[in-house]
Every structure is written in C-alpha cells, then in structure tokens.
N, C-alpha and C. Protein backbone atom coordinates (compact mmCIF):
# COMPACT_ATOMS: atom_id res chain seq x y z
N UNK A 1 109.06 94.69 94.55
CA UNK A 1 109.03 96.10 94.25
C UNK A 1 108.56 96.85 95.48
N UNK A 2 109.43 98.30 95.91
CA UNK A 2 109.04 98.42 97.25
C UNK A 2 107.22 99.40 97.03
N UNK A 3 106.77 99.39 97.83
CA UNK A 3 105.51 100.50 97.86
C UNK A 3 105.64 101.55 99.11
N UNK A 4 105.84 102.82 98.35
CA UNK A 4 106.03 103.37 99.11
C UNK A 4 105.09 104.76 99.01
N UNK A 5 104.63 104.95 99.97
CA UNK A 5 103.01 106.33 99.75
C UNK A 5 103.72 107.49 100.76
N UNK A 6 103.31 108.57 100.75
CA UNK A 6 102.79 109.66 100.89
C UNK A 6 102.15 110.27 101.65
N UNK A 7 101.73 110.71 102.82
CA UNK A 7 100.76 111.17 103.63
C UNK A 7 101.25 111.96 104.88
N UNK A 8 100.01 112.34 105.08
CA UNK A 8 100.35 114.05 106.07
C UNK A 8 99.96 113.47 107.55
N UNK A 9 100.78 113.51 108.85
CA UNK A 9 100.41 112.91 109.76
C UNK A 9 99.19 113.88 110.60
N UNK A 10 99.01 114.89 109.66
CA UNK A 10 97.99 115.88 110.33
C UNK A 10 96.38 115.16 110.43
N UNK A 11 96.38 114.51 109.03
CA UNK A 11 95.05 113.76 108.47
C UNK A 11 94.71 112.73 109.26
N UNK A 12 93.84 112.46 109.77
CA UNK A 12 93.47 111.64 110.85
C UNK A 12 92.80 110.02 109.96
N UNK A 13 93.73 109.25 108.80
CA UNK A 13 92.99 108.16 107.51
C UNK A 13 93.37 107.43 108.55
N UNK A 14 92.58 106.30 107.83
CA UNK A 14 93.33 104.67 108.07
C UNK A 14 94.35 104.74 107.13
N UNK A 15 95.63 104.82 107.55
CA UNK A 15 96.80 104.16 107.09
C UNK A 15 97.16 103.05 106.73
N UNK A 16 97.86 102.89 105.48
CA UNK A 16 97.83 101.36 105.13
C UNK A 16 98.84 100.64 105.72
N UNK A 17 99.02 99.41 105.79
CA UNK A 17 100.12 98.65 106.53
C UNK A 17 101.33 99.26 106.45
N UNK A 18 102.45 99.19 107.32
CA UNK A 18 104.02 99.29 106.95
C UNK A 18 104.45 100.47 107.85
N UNK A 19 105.71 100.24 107.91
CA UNK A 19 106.44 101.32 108.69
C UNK A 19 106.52 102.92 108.27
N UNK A 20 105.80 103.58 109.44
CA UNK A 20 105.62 105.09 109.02
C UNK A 20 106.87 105.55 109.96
N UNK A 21 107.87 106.61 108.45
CA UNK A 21 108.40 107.21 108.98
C UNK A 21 108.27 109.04 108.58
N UNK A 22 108.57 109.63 109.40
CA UNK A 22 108.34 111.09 109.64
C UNK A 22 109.64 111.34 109.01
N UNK A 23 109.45 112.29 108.01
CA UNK A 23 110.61 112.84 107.48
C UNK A 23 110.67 114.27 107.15
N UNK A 24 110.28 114.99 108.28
CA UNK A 24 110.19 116.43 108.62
C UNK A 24 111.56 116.66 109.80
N UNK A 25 111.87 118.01 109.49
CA UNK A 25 113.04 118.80 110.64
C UNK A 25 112.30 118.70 111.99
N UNK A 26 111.25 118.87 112.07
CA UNK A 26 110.49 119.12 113.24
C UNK A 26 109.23 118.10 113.27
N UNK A 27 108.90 117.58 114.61
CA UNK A 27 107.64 116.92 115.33
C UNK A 27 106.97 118.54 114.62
N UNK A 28 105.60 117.98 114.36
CA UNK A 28 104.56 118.43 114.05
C UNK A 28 103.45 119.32 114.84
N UNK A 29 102.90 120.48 114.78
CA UNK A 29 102.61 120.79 116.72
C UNK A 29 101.07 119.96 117.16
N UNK A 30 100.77 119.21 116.13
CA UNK A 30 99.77 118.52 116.42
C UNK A 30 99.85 117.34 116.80
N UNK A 31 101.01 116.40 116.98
CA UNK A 31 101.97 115.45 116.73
C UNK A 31 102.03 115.60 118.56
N UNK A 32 102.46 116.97 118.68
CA UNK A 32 103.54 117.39 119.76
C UNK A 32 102.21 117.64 120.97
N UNK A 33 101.17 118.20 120.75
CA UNK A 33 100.11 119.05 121.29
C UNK A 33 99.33 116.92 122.12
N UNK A 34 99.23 116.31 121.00
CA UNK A 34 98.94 115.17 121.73
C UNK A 34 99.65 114.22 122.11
N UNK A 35 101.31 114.58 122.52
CA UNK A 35 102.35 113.34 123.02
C UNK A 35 102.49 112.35 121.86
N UNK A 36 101.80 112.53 121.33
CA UNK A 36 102.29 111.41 119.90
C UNK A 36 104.12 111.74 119.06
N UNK A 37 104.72 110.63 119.08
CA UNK A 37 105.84 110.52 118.34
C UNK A 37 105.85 109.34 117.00
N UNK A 38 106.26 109.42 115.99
CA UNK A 38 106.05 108.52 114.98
C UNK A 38 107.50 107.35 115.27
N UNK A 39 107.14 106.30 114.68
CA UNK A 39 107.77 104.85 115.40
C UNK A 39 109.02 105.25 114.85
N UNK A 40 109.32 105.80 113.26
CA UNK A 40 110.69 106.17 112.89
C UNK A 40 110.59 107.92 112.81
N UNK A 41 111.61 108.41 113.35
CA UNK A 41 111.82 109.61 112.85
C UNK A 41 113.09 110.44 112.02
N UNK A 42 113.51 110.35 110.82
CA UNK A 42 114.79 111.07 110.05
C UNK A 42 114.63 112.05 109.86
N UNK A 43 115.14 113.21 110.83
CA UNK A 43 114.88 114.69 110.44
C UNK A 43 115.83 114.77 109.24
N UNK A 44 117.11 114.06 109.50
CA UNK A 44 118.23 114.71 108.49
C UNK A 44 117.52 114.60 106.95
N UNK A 45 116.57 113.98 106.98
CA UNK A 45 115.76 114.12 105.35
C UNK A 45 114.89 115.02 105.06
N UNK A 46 115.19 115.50 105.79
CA UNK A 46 114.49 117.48 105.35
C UNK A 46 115.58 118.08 104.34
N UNK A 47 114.63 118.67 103.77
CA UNK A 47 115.59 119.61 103.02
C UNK A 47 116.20 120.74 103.89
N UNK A 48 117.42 121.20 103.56
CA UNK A 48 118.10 122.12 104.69
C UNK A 48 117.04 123.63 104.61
N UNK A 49 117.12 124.49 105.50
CA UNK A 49 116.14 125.45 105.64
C UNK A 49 116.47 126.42 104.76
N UNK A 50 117.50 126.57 103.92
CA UNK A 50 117.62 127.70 103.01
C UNK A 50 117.19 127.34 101.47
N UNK A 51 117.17 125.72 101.10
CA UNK A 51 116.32 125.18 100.16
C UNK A 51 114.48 125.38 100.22
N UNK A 52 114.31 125.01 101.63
CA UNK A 52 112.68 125.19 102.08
C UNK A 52 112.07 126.79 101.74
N UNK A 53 113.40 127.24 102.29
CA UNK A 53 113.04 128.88 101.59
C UNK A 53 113.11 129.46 100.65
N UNK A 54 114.07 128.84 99.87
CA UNK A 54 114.20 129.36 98.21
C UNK A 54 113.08 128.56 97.65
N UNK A 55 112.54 127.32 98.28
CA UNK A 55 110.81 127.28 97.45
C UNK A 55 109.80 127.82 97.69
N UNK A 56 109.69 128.11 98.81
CA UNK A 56 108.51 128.70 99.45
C UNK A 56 108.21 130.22 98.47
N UNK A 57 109.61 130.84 99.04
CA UNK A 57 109.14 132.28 98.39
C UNK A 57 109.61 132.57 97.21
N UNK A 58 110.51 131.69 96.50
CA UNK A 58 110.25 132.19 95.17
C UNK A 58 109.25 131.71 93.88
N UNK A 59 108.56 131.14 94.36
CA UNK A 59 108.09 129.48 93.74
C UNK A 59 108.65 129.31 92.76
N UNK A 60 109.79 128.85 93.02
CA UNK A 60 109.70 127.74 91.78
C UNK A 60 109.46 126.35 91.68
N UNK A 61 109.74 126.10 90.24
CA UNK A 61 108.84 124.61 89.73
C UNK A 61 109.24 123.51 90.66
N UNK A 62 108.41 122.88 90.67
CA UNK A 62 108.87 121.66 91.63
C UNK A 62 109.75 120.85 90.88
N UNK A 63 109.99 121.05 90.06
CA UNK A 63 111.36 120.32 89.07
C UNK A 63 112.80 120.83 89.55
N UNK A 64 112.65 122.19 89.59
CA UNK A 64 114.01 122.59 90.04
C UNK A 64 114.02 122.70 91.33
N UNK A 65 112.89 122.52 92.62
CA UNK A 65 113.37 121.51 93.75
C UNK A 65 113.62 120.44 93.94
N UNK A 66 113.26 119.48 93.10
CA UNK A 66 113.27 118.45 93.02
C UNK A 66 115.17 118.17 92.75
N UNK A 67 115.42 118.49 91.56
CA UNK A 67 116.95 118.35 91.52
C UNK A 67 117.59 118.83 92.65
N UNK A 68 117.27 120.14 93.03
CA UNK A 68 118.11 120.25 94.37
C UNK A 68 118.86 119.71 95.25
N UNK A 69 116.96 119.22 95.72
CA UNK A 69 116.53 118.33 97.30
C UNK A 69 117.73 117.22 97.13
N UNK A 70 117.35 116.35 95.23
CA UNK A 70 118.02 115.26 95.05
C UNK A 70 119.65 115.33 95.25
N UNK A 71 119.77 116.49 94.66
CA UNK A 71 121.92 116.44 94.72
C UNK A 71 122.44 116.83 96.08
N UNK A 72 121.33 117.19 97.09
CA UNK A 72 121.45 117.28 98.38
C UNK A 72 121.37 116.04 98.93
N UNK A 73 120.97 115.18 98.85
CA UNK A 73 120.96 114.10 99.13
C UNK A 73 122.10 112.83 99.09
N UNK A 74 123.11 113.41 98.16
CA UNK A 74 123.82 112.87 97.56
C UNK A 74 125.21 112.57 98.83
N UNK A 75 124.62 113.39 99.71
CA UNK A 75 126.13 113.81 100.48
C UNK A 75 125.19 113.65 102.24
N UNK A 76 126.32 112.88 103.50
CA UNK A 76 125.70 113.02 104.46
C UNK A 76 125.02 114.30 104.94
N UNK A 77 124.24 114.06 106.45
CA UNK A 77 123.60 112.89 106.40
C UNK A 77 122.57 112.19 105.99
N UNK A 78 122.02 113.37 105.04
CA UNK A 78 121.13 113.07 103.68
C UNK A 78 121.39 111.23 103.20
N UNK A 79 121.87 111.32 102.91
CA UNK A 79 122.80 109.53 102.47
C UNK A 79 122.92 108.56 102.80
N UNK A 80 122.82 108.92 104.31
CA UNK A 80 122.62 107.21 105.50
C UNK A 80 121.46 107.47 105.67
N UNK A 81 120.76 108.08 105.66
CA UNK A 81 119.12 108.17 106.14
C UNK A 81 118.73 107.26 104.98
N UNK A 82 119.13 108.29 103.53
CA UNK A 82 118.32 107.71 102.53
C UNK A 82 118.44 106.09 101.70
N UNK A 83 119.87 105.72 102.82
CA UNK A 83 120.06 103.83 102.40
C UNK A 83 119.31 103.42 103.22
N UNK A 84 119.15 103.83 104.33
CA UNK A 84 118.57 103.40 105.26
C UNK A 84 117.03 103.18 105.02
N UNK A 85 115.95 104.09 104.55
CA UNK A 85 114.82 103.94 103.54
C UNK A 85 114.90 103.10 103.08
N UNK A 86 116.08 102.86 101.68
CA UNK A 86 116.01 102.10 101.45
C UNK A 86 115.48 100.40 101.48
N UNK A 87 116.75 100.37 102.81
CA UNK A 87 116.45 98.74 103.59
C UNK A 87 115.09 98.59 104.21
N UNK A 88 114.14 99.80 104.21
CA UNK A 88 113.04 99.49 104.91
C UNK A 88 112.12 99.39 103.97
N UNK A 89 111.88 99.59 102.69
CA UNK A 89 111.32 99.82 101.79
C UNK A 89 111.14 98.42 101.19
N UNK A 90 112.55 97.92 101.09
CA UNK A 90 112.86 96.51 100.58
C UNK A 90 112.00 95.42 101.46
N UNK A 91 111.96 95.71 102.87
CA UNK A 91 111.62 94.81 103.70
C UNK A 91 110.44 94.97 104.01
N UNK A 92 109.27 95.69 104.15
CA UNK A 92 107.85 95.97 104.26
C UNK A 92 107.59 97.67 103.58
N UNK A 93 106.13 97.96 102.91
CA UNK A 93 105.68 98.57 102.65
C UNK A 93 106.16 99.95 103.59
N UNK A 94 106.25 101.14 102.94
CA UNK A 94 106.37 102.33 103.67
C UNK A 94 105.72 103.59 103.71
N UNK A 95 105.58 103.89 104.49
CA UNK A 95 104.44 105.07 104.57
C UNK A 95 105.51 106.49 104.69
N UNK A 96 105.52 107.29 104.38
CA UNK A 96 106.27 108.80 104.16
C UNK A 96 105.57 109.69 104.93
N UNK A 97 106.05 110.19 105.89
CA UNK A 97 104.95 110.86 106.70
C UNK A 97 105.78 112.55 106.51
N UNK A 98 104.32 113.99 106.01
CA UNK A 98 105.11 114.75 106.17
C UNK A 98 104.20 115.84 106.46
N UNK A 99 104.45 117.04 107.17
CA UNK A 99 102.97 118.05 107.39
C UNK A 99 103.28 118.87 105.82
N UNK A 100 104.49 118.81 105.38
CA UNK A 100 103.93 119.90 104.25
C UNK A 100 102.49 119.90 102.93
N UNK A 101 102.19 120.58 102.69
CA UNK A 101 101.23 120.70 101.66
C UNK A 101 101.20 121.64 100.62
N UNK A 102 101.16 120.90 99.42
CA UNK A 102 100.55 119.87 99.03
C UNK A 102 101.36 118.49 99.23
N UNK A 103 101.35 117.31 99.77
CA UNK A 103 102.30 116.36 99.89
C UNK A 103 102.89 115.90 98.45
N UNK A 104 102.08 116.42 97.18
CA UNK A 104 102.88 115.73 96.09
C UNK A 104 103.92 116.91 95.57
N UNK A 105 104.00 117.69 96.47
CA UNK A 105 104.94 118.61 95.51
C UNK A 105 106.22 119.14 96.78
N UNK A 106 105.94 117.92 97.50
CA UNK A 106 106.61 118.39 98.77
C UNK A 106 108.13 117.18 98.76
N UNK A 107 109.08 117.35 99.73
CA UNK A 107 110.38 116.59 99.41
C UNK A 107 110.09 115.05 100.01
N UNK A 108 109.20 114.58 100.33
CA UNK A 108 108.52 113.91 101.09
C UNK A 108 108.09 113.05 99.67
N UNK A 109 107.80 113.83 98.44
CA UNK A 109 107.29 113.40 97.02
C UNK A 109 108.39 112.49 96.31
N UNK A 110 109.62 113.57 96.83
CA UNK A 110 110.92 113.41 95.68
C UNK A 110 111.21 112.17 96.49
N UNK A 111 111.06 111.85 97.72
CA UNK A 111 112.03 110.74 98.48
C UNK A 111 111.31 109.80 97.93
N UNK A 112 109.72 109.31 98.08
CA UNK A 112 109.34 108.07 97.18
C UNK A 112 109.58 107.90 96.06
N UNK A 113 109.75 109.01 95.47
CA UNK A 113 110.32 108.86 93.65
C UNK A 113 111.53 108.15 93.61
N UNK A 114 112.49 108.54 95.08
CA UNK A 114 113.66 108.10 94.47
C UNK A 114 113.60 106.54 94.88
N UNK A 115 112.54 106.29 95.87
CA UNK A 115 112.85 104.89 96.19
C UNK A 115 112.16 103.97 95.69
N UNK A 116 111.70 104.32 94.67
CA UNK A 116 110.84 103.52 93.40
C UNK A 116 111.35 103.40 92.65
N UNK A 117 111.30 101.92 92.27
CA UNK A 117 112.48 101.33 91.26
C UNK A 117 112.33 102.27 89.85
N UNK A 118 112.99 102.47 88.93
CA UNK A 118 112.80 102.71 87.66
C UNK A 118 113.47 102.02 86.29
N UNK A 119 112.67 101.54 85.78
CA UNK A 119 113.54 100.71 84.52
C UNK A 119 114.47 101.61 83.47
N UNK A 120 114.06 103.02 83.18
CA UNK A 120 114.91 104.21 82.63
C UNK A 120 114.24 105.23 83.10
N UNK A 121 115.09 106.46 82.42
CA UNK A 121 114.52 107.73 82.32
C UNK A 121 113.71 108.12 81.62
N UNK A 122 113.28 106.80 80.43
CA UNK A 122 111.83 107.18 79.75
C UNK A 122 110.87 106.88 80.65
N UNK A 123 110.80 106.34 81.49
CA UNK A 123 109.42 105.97 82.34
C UNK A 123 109.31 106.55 83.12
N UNK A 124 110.24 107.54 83.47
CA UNK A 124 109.82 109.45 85.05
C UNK A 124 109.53 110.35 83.96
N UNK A 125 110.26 110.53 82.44
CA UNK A 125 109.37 110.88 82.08
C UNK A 125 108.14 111.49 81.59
N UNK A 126 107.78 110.05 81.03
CA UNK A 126 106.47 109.63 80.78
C UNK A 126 105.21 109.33 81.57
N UNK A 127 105.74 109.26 82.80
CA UNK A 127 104.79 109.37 83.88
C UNK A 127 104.78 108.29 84.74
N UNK A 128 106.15 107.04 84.15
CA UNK A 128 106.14 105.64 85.41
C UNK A 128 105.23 104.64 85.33
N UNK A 129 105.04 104.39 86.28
CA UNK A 129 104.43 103.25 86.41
C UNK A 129 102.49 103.16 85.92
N UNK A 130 102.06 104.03 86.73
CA UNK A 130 100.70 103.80 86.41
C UNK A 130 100.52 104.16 84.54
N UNK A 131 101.23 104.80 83.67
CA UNK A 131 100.48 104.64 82.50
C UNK A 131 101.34 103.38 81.86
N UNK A 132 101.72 102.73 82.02
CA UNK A 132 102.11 101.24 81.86
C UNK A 132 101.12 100.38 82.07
N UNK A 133 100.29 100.56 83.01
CA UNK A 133 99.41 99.49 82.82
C UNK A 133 98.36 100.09 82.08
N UNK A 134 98.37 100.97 81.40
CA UNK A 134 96.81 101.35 81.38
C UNK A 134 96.36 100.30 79.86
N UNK A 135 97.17 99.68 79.11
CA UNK A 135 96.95 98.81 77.91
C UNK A 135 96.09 97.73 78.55
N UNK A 136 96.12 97.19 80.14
CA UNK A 136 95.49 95.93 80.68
C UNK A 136 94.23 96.67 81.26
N UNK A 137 93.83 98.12 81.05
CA UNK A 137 92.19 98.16 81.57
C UNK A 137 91.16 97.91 79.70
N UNK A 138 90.10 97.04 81.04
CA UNK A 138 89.31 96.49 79.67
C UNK A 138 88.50 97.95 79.23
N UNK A 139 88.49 97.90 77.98
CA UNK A 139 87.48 99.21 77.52
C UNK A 139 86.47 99.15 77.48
N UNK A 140 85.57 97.93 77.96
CA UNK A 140 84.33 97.86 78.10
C UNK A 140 83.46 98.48 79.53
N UNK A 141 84.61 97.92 80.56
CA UNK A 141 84.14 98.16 81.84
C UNK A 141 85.76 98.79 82.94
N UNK A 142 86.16 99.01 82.53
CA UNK A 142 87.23 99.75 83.18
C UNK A 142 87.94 98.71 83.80
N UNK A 143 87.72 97.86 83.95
CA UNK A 143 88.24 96.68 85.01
C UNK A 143 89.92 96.25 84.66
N UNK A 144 90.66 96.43 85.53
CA UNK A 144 92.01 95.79 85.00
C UNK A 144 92.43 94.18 84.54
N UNK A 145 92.58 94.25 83.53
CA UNK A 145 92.33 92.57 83.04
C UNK A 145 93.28 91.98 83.55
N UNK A 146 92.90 90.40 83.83
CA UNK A 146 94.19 89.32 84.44
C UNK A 146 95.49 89.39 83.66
N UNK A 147 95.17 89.16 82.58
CA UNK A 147 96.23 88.58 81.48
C UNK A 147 97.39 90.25 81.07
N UNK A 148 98.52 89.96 80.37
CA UNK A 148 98.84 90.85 80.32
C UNK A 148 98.70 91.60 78.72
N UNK A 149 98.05 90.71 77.95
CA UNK A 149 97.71 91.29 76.41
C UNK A 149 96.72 92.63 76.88
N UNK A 150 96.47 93.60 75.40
CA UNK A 150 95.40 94.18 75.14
C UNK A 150 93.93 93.46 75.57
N UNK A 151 92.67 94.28 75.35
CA UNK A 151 91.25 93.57 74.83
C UNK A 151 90.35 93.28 76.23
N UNK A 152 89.63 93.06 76.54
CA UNK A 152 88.39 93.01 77.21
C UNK A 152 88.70 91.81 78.67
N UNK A 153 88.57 92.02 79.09
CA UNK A 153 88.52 91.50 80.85
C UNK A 153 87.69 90.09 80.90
N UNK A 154 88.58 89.22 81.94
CA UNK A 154 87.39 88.11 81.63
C UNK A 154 86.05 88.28 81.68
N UNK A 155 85.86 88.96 82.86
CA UNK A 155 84.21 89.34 82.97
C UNK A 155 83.76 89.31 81.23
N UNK A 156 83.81 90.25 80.58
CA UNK A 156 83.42 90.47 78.88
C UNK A 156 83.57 89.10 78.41
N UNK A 157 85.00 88.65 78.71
CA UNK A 157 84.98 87.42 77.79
C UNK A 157 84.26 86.09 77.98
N UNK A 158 83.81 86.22 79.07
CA UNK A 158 82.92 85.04 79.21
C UNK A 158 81.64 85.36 79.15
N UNK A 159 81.20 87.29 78.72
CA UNK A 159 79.75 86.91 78.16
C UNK A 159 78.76 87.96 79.61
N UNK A 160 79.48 88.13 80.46
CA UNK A 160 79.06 88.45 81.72
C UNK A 160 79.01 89.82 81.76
N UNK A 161 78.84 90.74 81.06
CA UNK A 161 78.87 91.85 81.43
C UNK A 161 78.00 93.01 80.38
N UNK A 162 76.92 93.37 80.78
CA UNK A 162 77.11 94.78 80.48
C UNK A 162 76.87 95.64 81.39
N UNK A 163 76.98 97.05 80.93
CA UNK A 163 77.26 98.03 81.92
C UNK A 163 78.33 97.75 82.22
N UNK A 164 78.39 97.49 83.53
CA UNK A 164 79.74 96.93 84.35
C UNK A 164 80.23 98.18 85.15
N UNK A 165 81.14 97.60 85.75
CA UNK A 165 81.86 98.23 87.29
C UNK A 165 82.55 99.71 86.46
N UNK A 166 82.00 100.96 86.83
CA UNK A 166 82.73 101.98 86.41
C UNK A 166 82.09 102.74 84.91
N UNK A 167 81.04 101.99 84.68
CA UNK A 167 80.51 102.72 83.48
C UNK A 167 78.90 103.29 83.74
N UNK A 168 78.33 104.57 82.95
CA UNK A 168 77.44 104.67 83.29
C UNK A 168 76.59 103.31 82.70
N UNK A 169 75.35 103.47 83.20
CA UNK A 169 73.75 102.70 82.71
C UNK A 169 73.99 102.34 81.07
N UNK A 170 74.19 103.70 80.66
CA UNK A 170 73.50 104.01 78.74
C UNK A 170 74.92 103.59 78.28
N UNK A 171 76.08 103.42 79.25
CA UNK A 171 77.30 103.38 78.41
C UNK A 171 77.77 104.49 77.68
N UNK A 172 77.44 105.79 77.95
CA UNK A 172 77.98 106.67 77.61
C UNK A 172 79.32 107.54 78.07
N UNK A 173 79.61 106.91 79.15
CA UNK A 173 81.19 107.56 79.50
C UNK A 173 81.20 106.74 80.97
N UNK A 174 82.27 107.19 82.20
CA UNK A 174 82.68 106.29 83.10
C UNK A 174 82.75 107.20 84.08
N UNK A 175 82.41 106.55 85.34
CA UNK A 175 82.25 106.79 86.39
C UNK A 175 82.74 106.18 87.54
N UNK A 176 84.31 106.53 87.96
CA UNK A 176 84.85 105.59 88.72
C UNK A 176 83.94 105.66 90.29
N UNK A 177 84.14 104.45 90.44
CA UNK A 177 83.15 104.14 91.86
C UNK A 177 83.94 102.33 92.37
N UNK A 178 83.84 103.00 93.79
CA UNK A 178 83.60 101.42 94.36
C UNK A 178 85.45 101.31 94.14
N UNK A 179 85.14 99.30 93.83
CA UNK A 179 86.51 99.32 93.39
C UNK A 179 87.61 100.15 92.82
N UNK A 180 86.96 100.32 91.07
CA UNK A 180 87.94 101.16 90.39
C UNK A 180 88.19 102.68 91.25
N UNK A 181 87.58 102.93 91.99
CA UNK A 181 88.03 104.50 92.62
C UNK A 181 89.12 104.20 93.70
N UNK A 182 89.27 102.97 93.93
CA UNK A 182 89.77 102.47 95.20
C UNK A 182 91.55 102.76 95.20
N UNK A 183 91.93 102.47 94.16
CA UNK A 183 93.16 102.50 93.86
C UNK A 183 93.77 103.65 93.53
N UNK A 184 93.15 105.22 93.11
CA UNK A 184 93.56 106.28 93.06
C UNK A 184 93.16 107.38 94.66
C-alpha cells in the first residue's frame, strides 16, 4: 500500500523517508532565496492558474475543487505526471511537497487522495482508512491491539496494565502523549 504525506517545504521538520516531490507551478522564494531545488520537481501538477483563482477568491468548498483539480487531471500533462506518482508511490514512500496553506485543503491534498488505494466510495466517504481501524484501539488504554478482533490489547490481557499509555491517572478520559500522539 503506497504512503503517501503532505508537507510544506517552507517548514523546516524532519521529513520522513522517501522521495520528495514538489508539486507547485513555481520553486518556492524560500526554496529559491537559499539555492535549494527539490530532487523531483512536476510543475504540470499544479492546478492551472484560473482554477487557483476561482478558489482563492471565491471560496469555495474544497469539494468542488477537489472535482475540478481531479477532471483536470484526467487529460495531459496532468496524466503523465500523475502515472508517473504513481510508479513512485508503488516503489518507496512519498512525500508531497507544496507551499500552499492550509496543505490539507490544498491540490497537493487531492493528489495523495488520489494515490491512495481505495476499496470503494464508501470508504472517501466515510472518512478511509484511519476510522477502519479504530475497532483495534483497546478501550482501556488507547493502545492499538495486535490482533485484528474487537476488546482489550495484550498489555490488558495479560493483566499488565492500569492507567496505561494515553489515559489520565483517575482514568477519567485520555490524553494522547508519547507514542499514541505519534501517529497523528
């Protein structure tokens, strides 16, 4: 399954493994200001500039950019770029590099959507992948259980736990930390 993230090359993170590609019309002027170029660059996966502008200033929903961006895509050179993702996606982890903001509502959003597998149209949805697993976090301690049934995490089942990773002291509600924060 490919993994493919999200991120602004403005933000100075540790980046996670895999090929970062830039999928902006333009080098970035912060990009540009320090000689930095990103290892892949597909401008043609910008949205064309009269789409960028019918979101900007009219706002609308990111749903009806989203279809847009997508039926724009459909046609070069939108199309070889976006097989091309593809094959890179398949072959190591990928990083989406883009200056717009907010990055989840940006076309930079729609391109990992599209390159994430989907089993139907009930699971985009319903929200995909992450509320699929949420039946394997234990309700005792938040922890994502091994197995793929309902019910309590080995930790619980062997007796090992209270409190636990993500809950307060008194057990009165949860507090992601540490691990469990790690993954959002």
């Amino acid at each position: 399954m490919p993994y493919v993230r999200v991120e602004s090359p403005l933000l100075r993170l540790a980046s996670p493994p895999g090929t970062r590609v830039l999928v902006d019309r333009s080098l970035p002027l912060p990009l540009r200001a320090r000689g930095a170029a990103p290892p892949l660059w597909l401008p043609s996966l910008a949205p064309p500039a009269a789409l960028a502008r019918w979101y900007l200033e009219t706002s609308a929903p990111f749903a009806s950019f989203r279809e847009r961006y997508a039926a724009g895509l459909q046609q070069e050179p939108g199309l070889g770029a976006l097989r091309r993702l593809r094959v890179l996606a398949m072959s190591s982890p990928l990083v989406l590099l883009t200056s717009a903001v907010p990055t989840h509502l940006s076309h930079a959003a729609v391109l990992a959507d599209l390159l994430r597998p989907r089993s139907s149209e009930q699971d985009r949805q319903e929200g995909g992948d992450p509320s699929c697993w949420l039946h394997r976090v234990c309700p005792e301690c938040g922890r994502v259980a091994e197995g793929a049934g309902p019910g309590s995490c080995a930790h619980h089942r062997s007796g090992g736990g209270g409190g636990g990773l993500g809950r307060a002291p008194d057990g009165a509600g949860t507090a992601p930390s540490g691990e469990a924060a790690a993954g959002f």
